[in-house]
Structure formats: structure tokens, C-alpha cells
N, C-alpha and C. Protein backbone atom coordinates (compact mmCIF):
# COMPACT_ATOMS: atom_id res chain seq x y z
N UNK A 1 77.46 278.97 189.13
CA UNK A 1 76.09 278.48 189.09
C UNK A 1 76.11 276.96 189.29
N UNK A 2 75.06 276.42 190.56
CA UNK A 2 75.46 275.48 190.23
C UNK A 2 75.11 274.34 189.45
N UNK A 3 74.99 272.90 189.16
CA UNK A 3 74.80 272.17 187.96
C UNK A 3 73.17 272.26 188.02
N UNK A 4 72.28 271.69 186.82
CA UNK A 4 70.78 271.40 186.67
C UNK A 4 70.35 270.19 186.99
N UNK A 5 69.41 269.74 188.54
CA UNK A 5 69.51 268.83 188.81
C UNK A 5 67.93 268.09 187.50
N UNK A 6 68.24 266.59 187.92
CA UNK A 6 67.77 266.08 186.87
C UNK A 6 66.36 266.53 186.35
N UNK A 7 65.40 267.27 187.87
CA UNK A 7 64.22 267.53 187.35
C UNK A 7 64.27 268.88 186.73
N UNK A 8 65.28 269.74 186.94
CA UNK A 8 65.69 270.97 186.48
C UNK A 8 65.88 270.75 185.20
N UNK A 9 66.54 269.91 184.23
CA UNK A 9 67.28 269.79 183.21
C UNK A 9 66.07 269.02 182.16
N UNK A 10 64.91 268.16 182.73
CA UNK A 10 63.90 268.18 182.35
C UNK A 10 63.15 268.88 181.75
N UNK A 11 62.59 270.21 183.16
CA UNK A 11 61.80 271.10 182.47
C UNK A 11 62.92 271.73 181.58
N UNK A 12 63.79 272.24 181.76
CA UNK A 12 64.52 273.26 180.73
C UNK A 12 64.29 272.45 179.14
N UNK A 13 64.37 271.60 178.80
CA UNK A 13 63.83 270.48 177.52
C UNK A 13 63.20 270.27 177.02
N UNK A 14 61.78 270.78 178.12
CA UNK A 14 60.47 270.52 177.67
C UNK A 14 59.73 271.42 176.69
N UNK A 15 59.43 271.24 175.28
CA UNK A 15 58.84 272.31 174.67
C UNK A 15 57.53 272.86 175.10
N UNK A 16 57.43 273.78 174.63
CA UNK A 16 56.47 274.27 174.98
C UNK A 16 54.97 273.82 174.58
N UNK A 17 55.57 273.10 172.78
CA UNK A 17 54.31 272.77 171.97
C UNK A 17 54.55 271.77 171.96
N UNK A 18 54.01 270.33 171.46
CA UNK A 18 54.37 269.31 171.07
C UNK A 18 53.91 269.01 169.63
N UNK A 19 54.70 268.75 168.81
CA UNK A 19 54.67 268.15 167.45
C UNK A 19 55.20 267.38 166.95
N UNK A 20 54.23 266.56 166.51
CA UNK A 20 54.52 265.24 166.09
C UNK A 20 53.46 264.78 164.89
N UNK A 21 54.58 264.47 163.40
CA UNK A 21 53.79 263.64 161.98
C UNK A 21 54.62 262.61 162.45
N UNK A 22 53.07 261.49 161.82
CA UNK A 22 53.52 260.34 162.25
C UNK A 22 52.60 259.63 160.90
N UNK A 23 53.95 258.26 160.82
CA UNK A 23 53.01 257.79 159.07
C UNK A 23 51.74 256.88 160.23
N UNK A 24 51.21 257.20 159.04
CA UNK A 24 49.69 255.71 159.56
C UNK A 24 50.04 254.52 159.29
N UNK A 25 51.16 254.04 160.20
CA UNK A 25 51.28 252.59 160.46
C UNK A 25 50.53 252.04 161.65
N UNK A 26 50.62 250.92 162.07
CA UNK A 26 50.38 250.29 163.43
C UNK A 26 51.26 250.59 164.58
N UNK A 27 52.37 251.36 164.29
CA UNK A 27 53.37 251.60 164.92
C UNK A 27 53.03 252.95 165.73
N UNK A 28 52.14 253.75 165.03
CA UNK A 28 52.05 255.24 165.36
C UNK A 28 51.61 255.64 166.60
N UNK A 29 50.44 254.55 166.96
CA UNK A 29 49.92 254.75 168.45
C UNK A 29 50.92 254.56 169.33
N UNK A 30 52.19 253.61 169.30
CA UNK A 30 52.86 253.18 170.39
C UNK A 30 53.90 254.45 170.31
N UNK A 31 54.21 255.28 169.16
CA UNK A 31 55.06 256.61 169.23
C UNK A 31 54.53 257.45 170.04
N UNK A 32 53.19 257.88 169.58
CA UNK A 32 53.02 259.11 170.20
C UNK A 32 52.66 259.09 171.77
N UNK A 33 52.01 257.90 171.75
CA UNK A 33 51.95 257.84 173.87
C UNK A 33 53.41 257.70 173.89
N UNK A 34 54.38 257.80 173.49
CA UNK A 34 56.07 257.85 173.88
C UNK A 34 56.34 259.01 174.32
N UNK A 35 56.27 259.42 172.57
CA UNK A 35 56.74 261.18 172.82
C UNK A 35 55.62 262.06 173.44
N UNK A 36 54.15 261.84 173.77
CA UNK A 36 53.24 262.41 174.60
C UNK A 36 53.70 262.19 176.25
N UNK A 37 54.02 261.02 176.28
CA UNK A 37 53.97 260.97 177.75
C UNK A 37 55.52 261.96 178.13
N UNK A 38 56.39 261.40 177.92
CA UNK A 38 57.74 262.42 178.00
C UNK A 38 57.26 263.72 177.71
N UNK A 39 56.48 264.33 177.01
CA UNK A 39 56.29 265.77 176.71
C UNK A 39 55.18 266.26 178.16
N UNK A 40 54.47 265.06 178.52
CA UNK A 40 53.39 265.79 179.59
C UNK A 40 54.20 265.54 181.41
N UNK A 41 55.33 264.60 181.01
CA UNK A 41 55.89 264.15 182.40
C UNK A 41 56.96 265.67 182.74
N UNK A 42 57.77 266.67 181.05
CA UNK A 42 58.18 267.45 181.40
C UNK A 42 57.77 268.75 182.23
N UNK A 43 56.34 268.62 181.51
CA UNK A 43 55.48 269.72 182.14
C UNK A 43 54.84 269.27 183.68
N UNK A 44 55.28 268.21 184.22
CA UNK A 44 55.34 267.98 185.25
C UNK A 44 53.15 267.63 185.55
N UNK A 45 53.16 267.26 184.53
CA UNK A 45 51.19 266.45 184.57
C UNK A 45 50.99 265.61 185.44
N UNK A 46 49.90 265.42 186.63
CA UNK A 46 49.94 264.69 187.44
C UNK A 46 49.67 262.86 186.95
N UNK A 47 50.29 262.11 187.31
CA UNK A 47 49.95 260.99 186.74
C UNK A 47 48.60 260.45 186.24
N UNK A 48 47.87 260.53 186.98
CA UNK A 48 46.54 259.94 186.48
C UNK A 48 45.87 260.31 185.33
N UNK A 49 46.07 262.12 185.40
CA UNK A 49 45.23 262.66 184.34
C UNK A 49 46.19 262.62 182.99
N UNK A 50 47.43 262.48 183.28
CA UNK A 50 48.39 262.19 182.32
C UNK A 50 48.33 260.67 181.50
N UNK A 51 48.02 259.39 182.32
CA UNK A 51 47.40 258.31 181.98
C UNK A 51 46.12 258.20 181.05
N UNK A 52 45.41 259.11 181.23
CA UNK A 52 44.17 259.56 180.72
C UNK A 52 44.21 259.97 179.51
N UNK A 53 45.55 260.64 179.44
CA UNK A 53 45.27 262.04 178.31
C UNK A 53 46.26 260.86 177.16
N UNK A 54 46.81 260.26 177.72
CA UNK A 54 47.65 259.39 177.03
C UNK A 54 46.71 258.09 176.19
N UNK A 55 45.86 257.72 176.84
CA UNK A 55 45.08 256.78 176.83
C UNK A 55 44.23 257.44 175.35
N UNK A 56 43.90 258.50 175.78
CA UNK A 56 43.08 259.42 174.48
C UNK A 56 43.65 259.53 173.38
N UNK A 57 44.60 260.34 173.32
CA UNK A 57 45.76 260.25 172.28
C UNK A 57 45.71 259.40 171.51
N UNK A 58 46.19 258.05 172.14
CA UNK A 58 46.33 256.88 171.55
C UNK A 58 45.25 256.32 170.30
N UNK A 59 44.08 256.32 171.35
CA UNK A 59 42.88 255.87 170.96
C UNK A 59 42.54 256.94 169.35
N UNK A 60 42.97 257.91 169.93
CA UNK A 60 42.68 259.05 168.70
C UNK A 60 43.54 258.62 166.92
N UNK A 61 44.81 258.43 167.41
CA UNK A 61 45.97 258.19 166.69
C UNK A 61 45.07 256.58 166.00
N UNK A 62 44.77 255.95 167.02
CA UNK A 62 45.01 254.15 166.33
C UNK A 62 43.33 254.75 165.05
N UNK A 63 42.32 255.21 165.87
CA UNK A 63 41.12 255.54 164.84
C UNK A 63 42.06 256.17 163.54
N UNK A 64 42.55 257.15 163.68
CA UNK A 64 43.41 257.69 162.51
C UNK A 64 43.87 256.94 161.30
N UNK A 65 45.29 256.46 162.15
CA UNK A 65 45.70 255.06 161.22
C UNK A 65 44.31 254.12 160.89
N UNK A 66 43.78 253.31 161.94
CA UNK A 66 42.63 252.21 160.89
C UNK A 66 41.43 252.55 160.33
N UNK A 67 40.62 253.45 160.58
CA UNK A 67 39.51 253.83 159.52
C UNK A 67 39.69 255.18 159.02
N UNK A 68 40.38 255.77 159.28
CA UNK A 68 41.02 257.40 158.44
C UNK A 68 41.42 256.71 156.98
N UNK A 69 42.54 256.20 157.45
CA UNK A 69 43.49 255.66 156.19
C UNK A 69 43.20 254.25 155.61
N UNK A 70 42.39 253.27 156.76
CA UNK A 70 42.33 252.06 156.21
C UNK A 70 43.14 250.99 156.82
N UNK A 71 44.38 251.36 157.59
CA UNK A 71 45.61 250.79 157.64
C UNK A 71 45.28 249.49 158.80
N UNK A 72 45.55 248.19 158.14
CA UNK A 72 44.33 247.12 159.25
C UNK A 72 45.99 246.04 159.55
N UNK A 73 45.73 245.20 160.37
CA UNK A 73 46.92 244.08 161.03
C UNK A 73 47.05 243.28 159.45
N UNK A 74 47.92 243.17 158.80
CA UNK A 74 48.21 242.56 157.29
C UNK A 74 48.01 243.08 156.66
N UNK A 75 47.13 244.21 156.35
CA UNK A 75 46.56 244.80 155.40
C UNK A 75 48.06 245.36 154.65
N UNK A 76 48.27 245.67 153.48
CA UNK A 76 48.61 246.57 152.68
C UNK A 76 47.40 247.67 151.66
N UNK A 77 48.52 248.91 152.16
CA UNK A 77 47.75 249.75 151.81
C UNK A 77 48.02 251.30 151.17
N UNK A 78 48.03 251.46 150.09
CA UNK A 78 48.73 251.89 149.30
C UNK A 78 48.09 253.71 149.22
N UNK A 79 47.13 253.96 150.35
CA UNK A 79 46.36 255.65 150.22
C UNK A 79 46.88 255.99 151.95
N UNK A 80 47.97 255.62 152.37
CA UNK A 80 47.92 255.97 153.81
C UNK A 80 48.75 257.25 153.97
N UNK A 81 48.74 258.15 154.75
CA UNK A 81 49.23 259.29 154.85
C UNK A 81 49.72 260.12 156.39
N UNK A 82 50.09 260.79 156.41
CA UNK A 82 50.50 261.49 157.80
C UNK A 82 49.31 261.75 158.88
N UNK A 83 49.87 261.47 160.29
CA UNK A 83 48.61 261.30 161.87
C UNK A 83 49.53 262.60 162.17
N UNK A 84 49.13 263.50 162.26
CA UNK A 84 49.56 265.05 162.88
C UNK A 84 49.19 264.89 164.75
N UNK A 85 49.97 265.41 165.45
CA UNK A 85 49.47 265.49 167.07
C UNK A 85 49.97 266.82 167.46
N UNK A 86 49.24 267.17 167.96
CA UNK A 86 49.82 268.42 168.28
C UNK A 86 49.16 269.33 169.61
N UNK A 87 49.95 269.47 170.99
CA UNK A 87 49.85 269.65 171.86
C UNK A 87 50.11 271.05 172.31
N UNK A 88 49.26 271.80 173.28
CA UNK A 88 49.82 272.77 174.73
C UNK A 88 49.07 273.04 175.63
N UNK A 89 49.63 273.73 176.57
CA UNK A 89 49.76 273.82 177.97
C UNK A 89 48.78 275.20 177.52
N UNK A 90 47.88 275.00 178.45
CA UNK A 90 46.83 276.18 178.36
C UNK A 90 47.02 276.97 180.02
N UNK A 91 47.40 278.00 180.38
CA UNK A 91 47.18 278.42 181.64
C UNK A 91 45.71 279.13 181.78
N UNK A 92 45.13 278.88 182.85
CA UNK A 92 43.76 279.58 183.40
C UNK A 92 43.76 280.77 184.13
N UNK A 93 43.23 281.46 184.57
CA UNK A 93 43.49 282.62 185.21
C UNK A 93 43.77 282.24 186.57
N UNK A 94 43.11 281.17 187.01
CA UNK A 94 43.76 280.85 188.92
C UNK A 94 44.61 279.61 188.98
N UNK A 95 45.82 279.87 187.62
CA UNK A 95 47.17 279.09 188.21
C UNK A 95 46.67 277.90 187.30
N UNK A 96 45.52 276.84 187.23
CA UNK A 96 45.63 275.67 186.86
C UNK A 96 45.78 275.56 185.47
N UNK A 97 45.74 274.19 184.85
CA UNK A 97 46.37 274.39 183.85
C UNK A 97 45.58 273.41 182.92
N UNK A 98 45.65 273.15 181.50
CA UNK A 98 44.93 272.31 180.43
C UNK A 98 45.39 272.24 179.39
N UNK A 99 45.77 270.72 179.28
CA UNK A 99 46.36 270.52 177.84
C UNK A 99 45.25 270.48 177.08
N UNK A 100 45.87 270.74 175.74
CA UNK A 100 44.70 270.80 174.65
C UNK A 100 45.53 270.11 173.55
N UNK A 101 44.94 268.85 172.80
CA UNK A 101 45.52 267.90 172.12
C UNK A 101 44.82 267.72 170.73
N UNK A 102 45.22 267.77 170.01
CA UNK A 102 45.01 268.07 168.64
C UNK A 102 45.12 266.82 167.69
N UNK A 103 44.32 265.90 166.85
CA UNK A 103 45.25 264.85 166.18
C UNK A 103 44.50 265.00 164.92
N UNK A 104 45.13 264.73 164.06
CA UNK A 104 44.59 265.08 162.69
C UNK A 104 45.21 264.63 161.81
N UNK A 105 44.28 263.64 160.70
CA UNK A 105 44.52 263.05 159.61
C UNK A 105 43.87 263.73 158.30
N UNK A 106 44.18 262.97 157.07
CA UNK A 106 43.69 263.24 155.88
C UNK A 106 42.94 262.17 154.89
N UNK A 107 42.31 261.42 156.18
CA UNK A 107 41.86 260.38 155.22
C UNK A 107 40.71 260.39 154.99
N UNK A 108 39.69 259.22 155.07
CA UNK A 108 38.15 259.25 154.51
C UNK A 108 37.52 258.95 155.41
N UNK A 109 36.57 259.97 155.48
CA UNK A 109 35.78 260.14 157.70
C UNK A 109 34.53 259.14 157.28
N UNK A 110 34.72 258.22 158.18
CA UNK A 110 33.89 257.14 158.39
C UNK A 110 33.02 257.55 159.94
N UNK A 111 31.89 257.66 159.62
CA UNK A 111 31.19 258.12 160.86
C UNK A 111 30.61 257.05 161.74
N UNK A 112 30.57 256.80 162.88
CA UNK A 112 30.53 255.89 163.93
C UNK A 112 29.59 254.74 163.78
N UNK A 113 27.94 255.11 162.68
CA UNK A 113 27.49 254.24 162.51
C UNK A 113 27.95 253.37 161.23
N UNK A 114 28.89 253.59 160.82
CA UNK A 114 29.64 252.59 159.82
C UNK A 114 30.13 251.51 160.18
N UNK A 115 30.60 251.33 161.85
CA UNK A 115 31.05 250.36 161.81
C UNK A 115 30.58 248.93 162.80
N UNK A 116 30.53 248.02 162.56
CA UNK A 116 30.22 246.86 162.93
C UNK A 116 30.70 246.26 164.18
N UNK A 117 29.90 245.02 164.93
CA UNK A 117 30.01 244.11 165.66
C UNK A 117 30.46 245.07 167.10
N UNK A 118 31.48 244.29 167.21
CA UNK A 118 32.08 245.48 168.90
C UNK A 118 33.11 246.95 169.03
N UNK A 119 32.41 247.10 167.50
CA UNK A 119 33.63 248.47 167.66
C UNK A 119 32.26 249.83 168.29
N UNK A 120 33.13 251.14 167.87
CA UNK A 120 32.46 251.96 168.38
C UNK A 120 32.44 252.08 169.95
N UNK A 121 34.05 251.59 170.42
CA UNK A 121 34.15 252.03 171.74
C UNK A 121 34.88 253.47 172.05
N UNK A 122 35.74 253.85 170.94
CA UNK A 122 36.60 254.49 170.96
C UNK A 122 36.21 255.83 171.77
N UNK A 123 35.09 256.66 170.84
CA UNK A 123 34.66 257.90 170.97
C UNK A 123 34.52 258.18 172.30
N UNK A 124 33.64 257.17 173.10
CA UNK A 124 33.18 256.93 174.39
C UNK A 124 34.60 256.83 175.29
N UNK A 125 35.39 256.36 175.04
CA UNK A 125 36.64 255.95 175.76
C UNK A 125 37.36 256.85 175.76
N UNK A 126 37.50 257.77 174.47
CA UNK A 126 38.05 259.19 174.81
C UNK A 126 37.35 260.78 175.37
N UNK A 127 36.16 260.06 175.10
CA UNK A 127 35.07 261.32 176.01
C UNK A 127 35.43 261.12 177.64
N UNK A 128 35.49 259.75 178.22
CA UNK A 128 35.71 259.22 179.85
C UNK A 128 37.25 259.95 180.06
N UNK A 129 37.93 260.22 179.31
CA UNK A 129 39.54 260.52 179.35
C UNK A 129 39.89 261.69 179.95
N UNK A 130 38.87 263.04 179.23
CA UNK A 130 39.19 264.47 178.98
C UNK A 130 37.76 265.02 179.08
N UNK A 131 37.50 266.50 179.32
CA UNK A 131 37.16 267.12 180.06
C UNK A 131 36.17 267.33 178.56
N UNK A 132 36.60 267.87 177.18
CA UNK A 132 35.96 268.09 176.38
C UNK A 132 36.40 267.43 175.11
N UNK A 133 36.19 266.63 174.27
CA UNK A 133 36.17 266.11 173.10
C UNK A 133 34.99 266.98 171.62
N UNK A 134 35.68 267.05 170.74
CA UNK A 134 35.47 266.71 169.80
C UNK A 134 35.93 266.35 168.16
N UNK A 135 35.14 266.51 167.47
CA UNK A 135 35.38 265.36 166.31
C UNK A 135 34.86 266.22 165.08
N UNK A 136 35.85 266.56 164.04
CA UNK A 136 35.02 267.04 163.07
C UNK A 136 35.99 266.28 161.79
N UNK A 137 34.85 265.61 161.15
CA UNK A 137 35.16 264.74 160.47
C UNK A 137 34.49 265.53 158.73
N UNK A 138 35.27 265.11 157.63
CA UNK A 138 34.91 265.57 156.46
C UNK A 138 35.76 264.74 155.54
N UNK A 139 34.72 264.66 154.44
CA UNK A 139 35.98 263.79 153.12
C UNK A 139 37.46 264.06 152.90
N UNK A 140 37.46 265.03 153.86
CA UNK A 140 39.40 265.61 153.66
C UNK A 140 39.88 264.74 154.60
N UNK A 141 39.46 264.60 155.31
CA UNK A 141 39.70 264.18 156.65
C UNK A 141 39.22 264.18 158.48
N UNK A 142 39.76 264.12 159.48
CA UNK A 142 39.50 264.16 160.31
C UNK A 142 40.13 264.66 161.52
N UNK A 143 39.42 265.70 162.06
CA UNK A 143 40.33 266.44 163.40
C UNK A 143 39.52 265.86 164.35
N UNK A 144 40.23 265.45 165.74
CA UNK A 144 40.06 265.38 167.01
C UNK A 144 40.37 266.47 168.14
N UNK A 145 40.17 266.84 168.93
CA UNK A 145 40.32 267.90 169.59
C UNK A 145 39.77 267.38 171.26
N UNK A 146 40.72 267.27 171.85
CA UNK A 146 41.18 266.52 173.37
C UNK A 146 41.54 267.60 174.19
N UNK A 147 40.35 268.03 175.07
CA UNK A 147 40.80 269.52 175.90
C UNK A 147 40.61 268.79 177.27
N UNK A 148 42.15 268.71 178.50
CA UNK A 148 41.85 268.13 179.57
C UNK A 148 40.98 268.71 180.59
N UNK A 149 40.71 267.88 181.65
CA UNK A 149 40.87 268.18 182.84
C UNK A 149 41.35 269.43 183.45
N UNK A 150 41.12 270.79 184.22
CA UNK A 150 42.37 271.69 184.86
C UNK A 150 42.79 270.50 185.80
N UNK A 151 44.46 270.66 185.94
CA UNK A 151 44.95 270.45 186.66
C UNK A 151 46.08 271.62 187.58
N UNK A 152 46.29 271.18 188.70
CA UNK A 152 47.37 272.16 189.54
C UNK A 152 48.62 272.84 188.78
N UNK A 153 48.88 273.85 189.34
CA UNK A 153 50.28 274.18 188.07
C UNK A 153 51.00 273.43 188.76
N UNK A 154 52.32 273.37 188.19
CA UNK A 154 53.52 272.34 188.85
C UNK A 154 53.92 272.97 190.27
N UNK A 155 54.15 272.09 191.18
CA UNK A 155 55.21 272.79 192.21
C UNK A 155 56.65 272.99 192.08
């Protein structure tokens, strides 16, 4: 047999699901567009909408960490807790395909008119990203739910 060339040895790697706890630091957004993008480049996601979905993520994760938990640039903060992500590959009946992205905290749901001056871009920025968004927020916490674009199956 012969060897697995590099894009071969890729997909064979690529899980199927993606999971990822991540603490609510400032650090968390720059993880998971890491391990998101490597998880959507295995499944072979076309760049742009992969840029997109990454872009969302992010945005999802950083809301998480700073008004979920609180967690601000200096701040110490002593109620912060686990950013859950959790990804898959949805097939359609004619071949194309849709990630569906999951992020979920346990902190204290601050609803959009809470907050001040130039925020309140986020929601909007991850609605422009993905095909369907939503948001269900409760004193336990907060789920996001990031359903893409179809895109082509891989060639």
C-alpha cells in the first residue's frame, strides 16, 4: 500500500466532532479559531466560508469569556468558568454540506441592551458570518448556535 500523502493523512485525523473546554481567559478566542480552523481545513471547508465560520466562533467565544463570565483586559476574576465549542459536519441530501457550531458557557446572560457606548456589534457580526444564528441566553448561562452556509462536499 502505498504511503498517505499529506492531504490523505489530514483527512484520516480529522475528527469527526470537534470538542473543545476552554477556561474563560483572554486567551480562549485565539485557541479555538486554532483548533477550529485545523478542524474545518481537515474537512477540507472552502476558505472563505471557513474565514467566516471562524470569525463567528471567535466572536462567540470572546462574548463568552467577557460578559458571560466577566473576564475584562486586567480584570481579575474570581466566578470564571469553562467556554464549551463544539462542532459537525452536517450532510444534506444533494451532497452539500453544514457545519453546525455550538459554544456554550455558564455564566450570567447579559442581554444586548445592557451594554453601552460602541458595543453590541457582536450579534450582528455573527449573524453576517452564518446562514442561521441563535442565542439562548438564561441565568445558567448561555448557548450560541452557528449553523453555516451549505457548502460543496470535498473533492
Amino acid at each position: 500500500m502505498p504511503p498517505l500523502s499529506d492531504r490523505d493523512r489530514s483527512r484520516a485525523h480529522t475528527d469527526a466532532e470537534l470538542r473543545m473546554t476552554l477556561s474563560a481567559e483572554l486567551a480562549a478566542p485565539s485557541l479555538a479559531r486554532e483548533r477550529l480552523s485545523r478542524w474545518l481545513a481537515g474537512h477540507r471547508w472552502p476558505a472563505g466560508q471557513r474565514d467566516d465560520l471562524i470569525l463567528a466562533v471567535s466572536e462567540a467565544v470572546s462574548n463568552s469569556v467577557e460578559h458571560g463570565y466577566g473576564v475584562d483586559h486586567g480584570a481579575v476574576v474570581e466566578r470564571g468558568g469553562p467556554v464549551e465549542v463544539h462542532g459537525i459536519v452536517v450532510a444534506e441530501p444533494d451532497g452539500r454540506r453544514r457545519a453546525v457550531l455550538t459554544v456554550v458557557d455558564r455564566g450570567s446572560w447579559l442581554p444586548p441592551s445592557a451594554f453601552r457606548g460602541n458595543r453590541r456589534h457582536g450579534l450582528p457580526l455573527m449573524e453576517a458570518c452564518v446562514e442561521t444564528l441563535t442565542v439562548d441566553g438564561t441565568d445558567g448561562g448561555t448557548t450560541v448556535v452557528l449553523r453555516s452556509r451549505a457548502v460543496p462536499p470535498p473533492a
